[in-house]
N, C-alpha and C. Protein backbone atom coordinates (compact mmCIF):
# COMPACT_ATOMS: atom_id res chain seq x y z
N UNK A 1 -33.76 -4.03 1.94
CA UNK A 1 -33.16 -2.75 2.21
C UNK A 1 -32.07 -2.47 1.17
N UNK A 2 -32.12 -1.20 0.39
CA UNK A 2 -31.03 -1.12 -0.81
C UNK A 2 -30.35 0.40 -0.34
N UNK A 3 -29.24 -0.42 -0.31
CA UNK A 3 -28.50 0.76 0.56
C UNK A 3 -27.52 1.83 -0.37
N UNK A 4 -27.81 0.90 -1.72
CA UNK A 4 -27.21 1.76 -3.13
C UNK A 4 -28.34 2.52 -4.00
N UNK A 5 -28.18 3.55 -3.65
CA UNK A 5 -29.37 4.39 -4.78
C UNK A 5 -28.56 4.72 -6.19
N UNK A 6 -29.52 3.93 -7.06
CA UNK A 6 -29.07 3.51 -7.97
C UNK A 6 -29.33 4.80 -9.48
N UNK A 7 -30.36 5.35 -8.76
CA UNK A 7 -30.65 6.68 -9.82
C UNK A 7 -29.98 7.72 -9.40
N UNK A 8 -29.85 8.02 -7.97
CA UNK A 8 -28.31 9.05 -7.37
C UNK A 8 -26.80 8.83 -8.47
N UNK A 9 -26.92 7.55 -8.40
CA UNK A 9 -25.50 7.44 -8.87
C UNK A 9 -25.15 8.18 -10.82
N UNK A 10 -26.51 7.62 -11.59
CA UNK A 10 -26.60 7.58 -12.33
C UNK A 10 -26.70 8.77 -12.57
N UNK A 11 -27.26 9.84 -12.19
CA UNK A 11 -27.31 10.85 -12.36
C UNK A 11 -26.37 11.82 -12.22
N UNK A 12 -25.20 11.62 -11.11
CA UNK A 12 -23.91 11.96 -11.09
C UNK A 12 -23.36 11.76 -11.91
N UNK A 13 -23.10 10.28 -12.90
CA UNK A 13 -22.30 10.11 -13.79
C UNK A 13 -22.49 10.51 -14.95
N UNK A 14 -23.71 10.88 -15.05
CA UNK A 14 -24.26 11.59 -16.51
C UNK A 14 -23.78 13.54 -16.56
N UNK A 15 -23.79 13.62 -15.50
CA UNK A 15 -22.83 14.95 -15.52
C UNK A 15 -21.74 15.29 -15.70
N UNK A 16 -20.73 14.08 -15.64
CA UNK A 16 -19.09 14.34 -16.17
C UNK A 16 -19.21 13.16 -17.28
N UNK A 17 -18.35 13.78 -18.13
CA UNK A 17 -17.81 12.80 -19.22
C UNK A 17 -16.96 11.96 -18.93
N UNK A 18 -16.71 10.77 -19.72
CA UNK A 18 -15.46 9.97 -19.47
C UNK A 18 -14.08 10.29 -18.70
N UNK A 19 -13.59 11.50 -19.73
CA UNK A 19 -12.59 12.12 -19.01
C UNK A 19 -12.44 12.89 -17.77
N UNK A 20 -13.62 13.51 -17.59
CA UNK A 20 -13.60 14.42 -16.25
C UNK A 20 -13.57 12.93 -14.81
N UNK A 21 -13.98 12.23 -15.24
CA UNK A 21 -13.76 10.69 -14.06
C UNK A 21 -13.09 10.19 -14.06
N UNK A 22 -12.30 10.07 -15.15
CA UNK A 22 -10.71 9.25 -15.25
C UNK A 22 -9.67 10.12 -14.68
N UNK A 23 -9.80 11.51 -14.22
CA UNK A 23 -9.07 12.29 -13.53
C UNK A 23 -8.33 11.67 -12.36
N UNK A 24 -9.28 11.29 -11.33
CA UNK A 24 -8.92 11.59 -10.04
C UNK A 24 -8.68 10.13 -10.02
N UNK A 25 -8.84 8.68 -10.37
CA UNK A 25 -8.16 8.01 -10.01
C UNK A 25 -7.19 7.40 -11.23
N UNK A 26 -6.38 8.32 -12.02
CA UNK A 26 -5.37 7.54 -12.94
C UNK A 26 -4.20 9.28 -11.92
N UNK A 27 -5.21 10.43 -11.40
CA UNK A 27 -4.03 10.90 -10.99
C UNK A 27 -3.26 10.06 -9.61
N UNK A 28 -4.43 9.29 -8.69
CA UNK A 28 -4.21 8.82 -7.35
C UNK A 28 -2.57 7.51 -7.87
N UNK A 29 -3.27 6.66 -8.81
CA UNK A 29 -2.28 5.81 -9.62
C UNK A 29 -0.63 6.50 -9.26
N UNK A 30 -0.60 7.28 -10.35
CA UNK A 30 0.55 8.11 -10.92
C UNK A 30 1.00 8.33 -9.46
N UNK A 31 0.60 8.90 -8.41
CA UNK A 31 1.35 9.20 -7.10
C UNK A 31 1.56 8.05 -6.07
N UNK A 32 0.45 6.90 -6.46
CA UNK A 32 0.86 5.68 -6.16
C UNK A 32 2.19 5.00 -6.47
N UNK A 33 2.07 5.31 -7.83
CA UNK A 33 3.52 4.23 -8.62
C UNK A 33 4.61 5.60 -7.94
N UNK A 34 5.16 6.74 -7.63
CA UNK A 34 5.67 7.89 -7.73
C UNK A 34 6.41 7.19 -6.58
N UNK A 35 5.61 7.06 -5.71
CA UNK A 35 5.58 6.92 -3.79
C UNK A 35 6.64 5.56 -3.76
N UNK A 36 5.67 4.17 -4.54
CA UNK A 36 6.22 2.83 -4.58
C UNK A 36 7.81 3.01 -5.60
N UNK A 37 8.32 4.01 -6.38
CA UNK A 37 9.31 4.12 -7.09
C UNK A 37 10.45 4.64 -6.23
N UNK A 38 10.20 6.10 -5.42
CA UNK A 38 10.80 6.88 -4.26
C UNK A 38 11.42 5.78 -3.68
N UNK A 39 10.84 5.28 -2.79
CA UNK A 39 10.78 4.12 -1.59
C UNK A 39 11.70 3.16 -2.31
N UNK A 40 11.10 2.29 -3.22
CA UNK A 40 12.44 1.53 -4.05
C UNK A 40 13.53 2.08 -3.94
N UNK A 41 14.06 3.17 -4.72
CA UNK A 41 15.49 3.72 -5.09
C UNK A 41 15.91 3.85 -3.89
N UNK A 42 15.06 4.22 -2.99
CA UNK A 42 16.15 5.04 -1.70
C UNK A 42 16.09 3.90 -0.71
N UNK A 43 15.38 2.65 -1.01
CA UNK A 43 15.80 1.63 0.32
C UNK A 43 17.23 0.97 0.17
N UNK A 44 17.71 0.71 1.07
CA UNK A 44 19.17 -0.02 0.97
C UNK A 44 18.75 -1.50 0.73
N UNK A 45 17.96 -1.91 0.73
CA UNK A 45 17.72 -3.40 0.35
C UNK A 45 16.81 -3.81 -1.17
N UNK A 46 16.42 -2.33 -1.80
CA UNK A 46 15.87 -2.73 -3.42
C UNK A 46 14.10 -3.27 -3.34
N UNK A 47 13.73 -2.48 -1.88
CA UNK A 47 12.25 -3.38 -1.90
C UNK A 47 11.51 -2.11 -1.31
N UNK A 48 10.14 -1.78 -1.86
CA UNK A 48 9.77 -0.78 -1.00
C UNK A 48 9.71 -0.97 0.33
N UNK A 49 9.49 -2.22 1.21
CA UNK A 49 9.70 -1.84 2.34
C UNK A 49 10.47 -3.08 2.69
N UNK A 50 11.07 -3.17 4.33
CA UNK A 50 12.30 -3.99 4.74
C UNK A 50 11.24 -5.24 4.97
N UNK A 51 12.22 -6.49 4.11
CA UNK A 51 11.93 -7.44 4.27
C UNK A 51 12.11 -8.59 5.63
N UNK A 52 11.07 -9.23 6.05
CA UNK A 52 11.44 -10.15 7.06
C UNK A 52 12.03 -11.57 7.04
N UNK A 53 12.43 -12.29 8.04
CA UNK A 53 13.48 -13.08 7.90
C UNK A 53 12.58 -14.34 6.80
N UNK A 54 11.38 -14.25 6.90
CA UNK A 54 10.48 -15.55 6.20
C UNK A 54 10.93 -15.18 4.65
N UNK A 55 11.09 -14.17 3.98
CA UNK A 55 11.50 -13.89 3.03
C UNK A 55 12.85 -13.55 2.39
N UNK A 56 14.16 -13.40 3.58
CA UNK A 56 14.97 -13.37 3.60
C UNK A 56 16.15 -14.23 3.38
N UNK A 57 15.26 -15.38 4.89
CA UNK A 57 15.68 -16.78 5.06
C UNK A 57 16.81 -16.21 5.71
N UNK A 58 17.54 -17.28 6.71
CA UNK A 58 18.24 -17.27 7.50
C UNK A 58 17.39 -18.25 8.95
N UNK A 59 17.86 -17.89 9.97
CA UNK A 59 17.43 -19.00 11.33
C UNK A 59 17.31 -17.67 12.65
N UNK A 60 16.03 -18.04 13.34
CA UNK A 60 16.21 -17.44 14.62
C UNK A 60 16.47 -18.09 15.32
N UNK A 61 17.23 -17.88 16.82
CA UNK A 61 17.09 -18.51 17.67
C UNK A 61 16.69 -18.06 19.19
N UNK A 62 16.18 -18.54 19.83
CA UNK A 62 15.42 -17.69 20.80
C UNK A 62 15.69 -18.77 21.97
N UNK A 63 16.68 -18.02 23.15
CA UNK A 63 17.18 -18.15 24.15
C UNK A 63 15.84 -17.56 25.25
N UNK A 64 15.58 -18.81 26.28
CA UNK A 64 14.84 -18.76 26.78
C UNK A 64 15.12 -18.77 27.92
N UNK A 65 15.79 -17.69 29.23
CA UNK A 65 16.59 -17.67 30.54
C UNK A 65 15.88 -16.81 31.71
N UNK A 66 16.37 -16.96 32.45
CA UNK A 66 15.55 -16.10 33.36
C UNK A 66 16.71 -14.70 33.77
N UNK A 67 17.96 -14.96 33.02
CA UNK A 67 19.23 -13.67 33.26
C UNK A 67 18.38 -12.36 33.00
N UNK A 68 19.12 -11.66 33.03
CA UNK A 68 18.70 -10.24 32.60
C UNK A 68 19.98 -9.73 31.70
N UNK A 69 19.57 -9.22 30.40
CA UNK A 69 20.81 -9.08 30.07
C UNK A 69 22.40 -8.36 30.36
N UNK A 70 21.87 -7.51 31.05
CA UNK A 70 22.77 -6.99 32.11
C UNK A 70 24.06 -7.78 32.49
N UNK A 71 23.44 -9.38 33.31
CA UNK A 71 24.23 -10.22 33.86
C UNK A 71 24.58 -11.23 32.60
């Protein structure tokens, strides 16, 4: 079973030139890096997104009670 038609494809690509295909994913790129640059500058920690303690380092500790914090 060939679930890639292989003369479909070929025949699409023979209708645009090099450049008309390099369009749409060097523009997707450019708003990729745009997005990942935004996010950098404006995080308060210098990373596109907030880092967790495995990468941070530091210690959890996890209190195991039956209180409620309330009490």
């Amino acid at each position: 079973m060939n679930l890639i038609n292989e003369k479909a494809i070929d025949e699409y690509v023979k209708k645009f030139n090099f450049k008309q295909l390099l369009i749409f994913p060097a523009a997707l790129l450019v708003i990729s890096l745009l997005i990942l640059t935004y996010t950098t500058l404006t995080s308060p920690t210098d990373t596109p997104v907030e880092l967790g303690m495995e990468f941070q380092g530091g210690m959890a500790i996890i209190f195991d009670t039956t209180k409620t914090p309330d009490s």
